[in-house]
Protein backbone atom coordinates (compact mmCIF):
# COMPACT_ATOMS: atom_id res chain seq x y z
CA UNK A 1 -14.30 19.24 58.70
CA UNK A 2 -17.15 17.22 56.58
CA UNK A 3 -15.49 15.34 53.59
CA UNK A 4 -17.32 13.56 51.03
CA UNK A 5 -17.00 12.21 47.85
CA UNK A 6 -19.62 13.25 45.22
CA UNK A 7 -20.16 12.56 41.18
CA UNK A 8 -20.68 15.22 38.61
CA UNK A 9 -19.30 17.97 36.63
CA UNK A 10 -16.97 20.79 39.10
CA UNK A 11 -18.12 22.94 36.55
CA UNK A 12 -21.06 22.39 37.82
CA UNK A 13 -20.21 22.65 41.56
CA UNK A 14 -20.95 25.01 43.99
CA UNK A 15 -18.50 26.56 46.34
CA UNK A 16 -16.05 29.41 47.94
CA UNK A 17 -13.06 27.18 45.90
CA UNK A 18 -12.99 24.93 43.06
CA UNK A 19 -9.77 23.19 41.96
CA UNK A 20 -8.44 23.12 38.42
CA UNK A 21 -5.52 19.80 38.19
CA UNK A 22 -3.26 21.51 36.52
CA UNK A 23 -0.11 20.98 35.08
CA UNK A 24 3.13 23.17 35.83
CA UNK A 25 2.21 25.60 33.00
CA UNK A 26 -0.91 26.29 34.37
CA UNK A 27 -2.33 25.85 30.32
CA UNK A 28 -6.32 25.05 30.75
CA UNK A 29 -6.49 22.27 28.01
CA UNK A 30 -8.81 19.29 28.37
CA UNK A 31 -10.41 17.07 31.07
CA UNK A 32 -10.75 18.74 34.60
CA UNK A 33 -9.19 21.73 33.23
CA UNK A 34 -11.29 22.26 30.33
CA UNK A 35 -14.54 21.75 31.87
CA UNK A 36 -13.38 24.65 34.26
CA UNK A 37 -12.39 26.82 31.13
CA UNK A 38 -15.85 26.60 29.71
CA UNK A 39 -17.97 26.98 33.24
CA UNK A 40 -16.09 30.25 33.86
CA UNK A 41 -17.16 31.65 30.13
CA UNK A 42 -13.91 34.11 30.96
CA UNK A 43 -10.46 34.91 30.38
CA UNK A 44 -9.33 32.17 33.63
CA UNK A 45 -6.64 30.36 31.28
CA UNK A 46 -5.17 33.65 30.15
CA UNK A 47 -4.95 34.47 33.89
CA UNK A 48 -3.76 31.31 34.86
CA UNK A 49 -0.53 31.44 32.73
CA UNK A 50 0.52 34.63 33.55
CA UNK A 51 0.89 33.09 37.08
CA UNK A 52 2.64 30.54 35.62
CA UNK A 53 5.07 27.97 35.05
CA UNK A 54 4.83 27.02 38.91
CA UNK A 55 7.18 24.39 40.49
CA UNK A 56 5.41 20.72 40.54
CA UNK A 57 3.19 20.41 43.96
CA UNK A 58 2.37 24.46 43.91
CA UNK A 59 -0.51 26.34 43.24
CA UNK A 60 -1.98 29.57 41.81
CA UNK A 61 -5.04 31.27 42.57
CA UNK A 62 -7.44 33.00 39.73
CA UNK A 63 -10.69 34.51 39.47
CA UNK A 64 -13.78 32.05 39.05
CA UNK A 65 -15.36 34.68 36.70
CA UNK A 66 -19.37 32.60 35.81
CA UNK A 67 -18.08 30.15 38.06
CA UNK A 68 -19.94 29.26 41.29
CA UNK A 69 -17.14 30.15 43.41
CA UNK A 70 -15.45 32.88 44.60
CA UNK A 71 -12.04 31.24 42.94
CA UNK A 72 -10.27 28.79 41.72
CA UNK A 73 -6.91 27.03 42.77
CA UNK A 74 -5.12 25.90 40.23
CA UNK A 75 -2.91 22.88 41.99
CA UNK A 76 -0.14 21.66 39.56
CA UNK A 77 0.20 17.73 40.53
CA UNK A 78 1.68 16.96 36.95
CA UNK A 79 4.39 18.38 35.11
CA UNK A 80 3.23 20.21 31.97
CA UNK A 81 1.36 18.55 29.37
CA UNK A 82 3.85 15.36 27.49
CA UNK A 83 6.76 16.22 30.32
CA UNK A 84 5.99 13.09 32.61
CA UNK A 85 3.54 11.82 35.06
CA UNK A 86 2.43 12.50 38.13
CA UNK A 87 4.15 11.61 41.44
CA UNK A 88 2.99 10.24 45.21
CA UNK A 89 4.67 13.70 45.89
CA UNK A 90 3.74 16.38 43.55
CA UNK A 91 0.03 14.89 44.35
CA UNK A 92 0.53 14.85 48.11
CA UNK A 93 2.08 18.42 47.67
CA UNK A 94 -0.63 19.71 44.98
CA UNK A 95 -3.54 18.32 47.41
CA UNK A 96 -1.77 19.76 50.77
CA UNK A 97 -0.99 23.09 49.02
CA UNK A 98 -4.77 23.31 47.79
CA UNK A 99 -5.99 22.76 51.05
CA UNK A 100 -3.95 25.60 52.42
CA UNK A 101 -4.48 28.20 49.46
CA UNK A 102 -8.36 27.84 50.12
CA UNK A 103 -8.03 27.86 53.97
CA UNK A 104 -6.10 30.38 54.23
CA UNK A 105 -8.21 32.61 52.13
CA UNK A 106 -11.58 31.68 54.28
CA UNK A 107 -13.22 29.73 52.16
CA UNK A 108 -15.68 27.49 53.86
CA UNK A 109 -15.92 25.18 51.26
CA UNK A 110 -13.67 23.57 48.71
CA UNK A 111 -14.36 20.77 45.44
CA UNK A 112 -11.27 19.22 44.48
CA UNK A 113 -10.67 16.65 41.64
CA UNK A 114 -8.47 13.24 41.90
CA UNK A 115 -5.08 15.41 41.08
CA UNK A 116 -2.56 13.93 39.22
CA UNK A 117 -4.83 10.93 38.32
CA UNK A 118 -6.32 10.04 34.83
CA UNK A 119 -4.39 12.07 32.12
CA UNK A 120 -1.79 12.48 34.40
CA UNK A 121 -0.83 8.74 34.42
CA UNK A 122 -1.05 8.66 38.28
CA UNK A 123 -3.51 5.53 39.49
CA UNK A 124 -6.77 6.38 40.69
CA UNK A 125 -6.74 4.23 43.37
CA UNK A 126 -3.40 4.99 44.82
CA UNK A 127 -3.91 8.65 44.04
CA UNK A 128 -7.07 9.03 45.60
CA UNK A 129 -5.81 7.63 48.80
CA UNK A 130 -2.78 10.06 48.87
CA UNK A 131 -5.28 12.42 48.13
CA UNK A 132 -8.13 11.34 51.14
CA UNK A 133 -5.06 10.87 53.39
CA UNK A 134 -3.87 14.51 53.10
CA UNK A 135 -7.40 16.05 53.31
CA UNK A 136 -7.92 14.03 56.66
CA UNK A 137 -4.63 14.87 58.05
CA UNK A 138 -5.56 18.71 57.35
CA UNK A 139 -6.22 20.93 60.35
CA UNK A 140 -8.51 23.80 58.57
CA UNK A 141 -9.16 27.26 60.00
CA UNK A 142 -12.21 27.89 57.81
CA UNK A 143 -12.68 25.06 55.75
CA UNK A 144 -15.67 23.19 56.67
CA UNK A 145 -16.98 21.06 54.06
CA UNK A 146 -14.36 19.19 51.62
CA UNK A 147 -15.48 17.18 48.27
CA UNK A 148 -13.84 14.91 46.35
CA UNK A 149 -15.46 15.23 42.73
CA UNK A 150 -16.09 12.23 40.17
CA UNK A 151 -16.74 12.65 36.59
CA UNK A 152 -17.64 9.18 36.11
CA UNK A 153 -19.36 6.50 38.18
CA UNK A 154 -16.13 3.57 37.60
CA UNK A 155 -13.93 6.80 39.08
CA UNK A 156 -17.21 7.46 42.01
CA UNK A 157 -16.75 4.41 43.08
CA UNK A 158 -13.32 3.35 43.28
CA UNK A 159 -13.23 7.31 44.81
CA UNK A 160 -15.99 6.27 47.64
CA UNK A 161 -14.42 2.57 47.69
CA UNK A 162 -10.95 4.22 48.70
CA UNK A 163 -12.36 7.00 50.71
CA UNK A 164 -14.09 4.66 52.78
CA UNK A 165 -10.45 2.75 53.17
CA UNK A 166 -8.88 5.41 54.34
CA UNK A 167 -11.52 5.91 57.30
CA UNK A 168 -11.11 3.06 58.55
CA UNK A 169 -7.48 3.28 59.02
């Protein structure tokens, strides 16, 4: 399986899965999420929260609706929005489960976001090797080609900086 780190907008991304970070409520508000809410131009957050509240580390599926995807996995690695932070588990969970929800439904390809991180109050560094460490560890059935998304290029690089880390160990 080909894993990469790129830098752009996962709106903007194309692929069989995109994933939202989400928090437990599933609630598409700002960041990762609401770039997602926007590319779809659909009704993907009303979806989203009937599926949840899910349990910290899980996922949902929804529609991608005007997204270039076929879906999108919504991977709670935070609690909901001003209920605490991230953890080294719910983001080794939320990346794991993500994984498995796309490979599992054949998707080929996947663009994921540094879960937990950023608004989340997880550290980018640490959280992006919890994050490259599960995606190598990963045996995929379908899942071919795995990328790690950065908005910005201070998160591209510590992303690629890390990345590269965790190849060499």
């Amino acid at each position: 399986m080909e894993f990469t780190v790129i830098r752009g907008d996962i709106a903007a991304q194309r692929a069989d899965a995109l994933v939202n970070a989400a928090g437990t409520s599933l609630r598409m508000g700002s960041g990762v999420a609401g770039a997602l809410r926007r590319g779809a131009d659909g009704p993907i957050n009303d979806e989203a929260m009937r599926k949840g509240p899910v349990e910290l580390g899980a996922v949902a599926v929804t529609d991608a609706y005007e997204l270039d995807a076929e879906f999108v996995v919504h991977a709670a690695a935070m609690p909901h929005y001003g209920d605490g932070e991230a953890t080294r588990e719910s983001i080794r969970d939320a990346t794991r489960n993500a994984l498995r929800e796309a490979d599992e439904r054949g998707a080929k390809s996947m663009v994921l976001p540094a879960l937990g991180c950023g608004i989340a109050g997880f550290s980018l560094e640490e959280g992006g090797a919890i994050i490259c460490e599960e995606i190598r560890r990963f045996d995929p059935n379908s899942l071919e080609d795995v990328r790690l998304i950065a908005y910005s290029d201070e998160e591209y690089e510590t992303l690629r900086e890390v990345a590269a880390e965790a190849s060499d160990t």
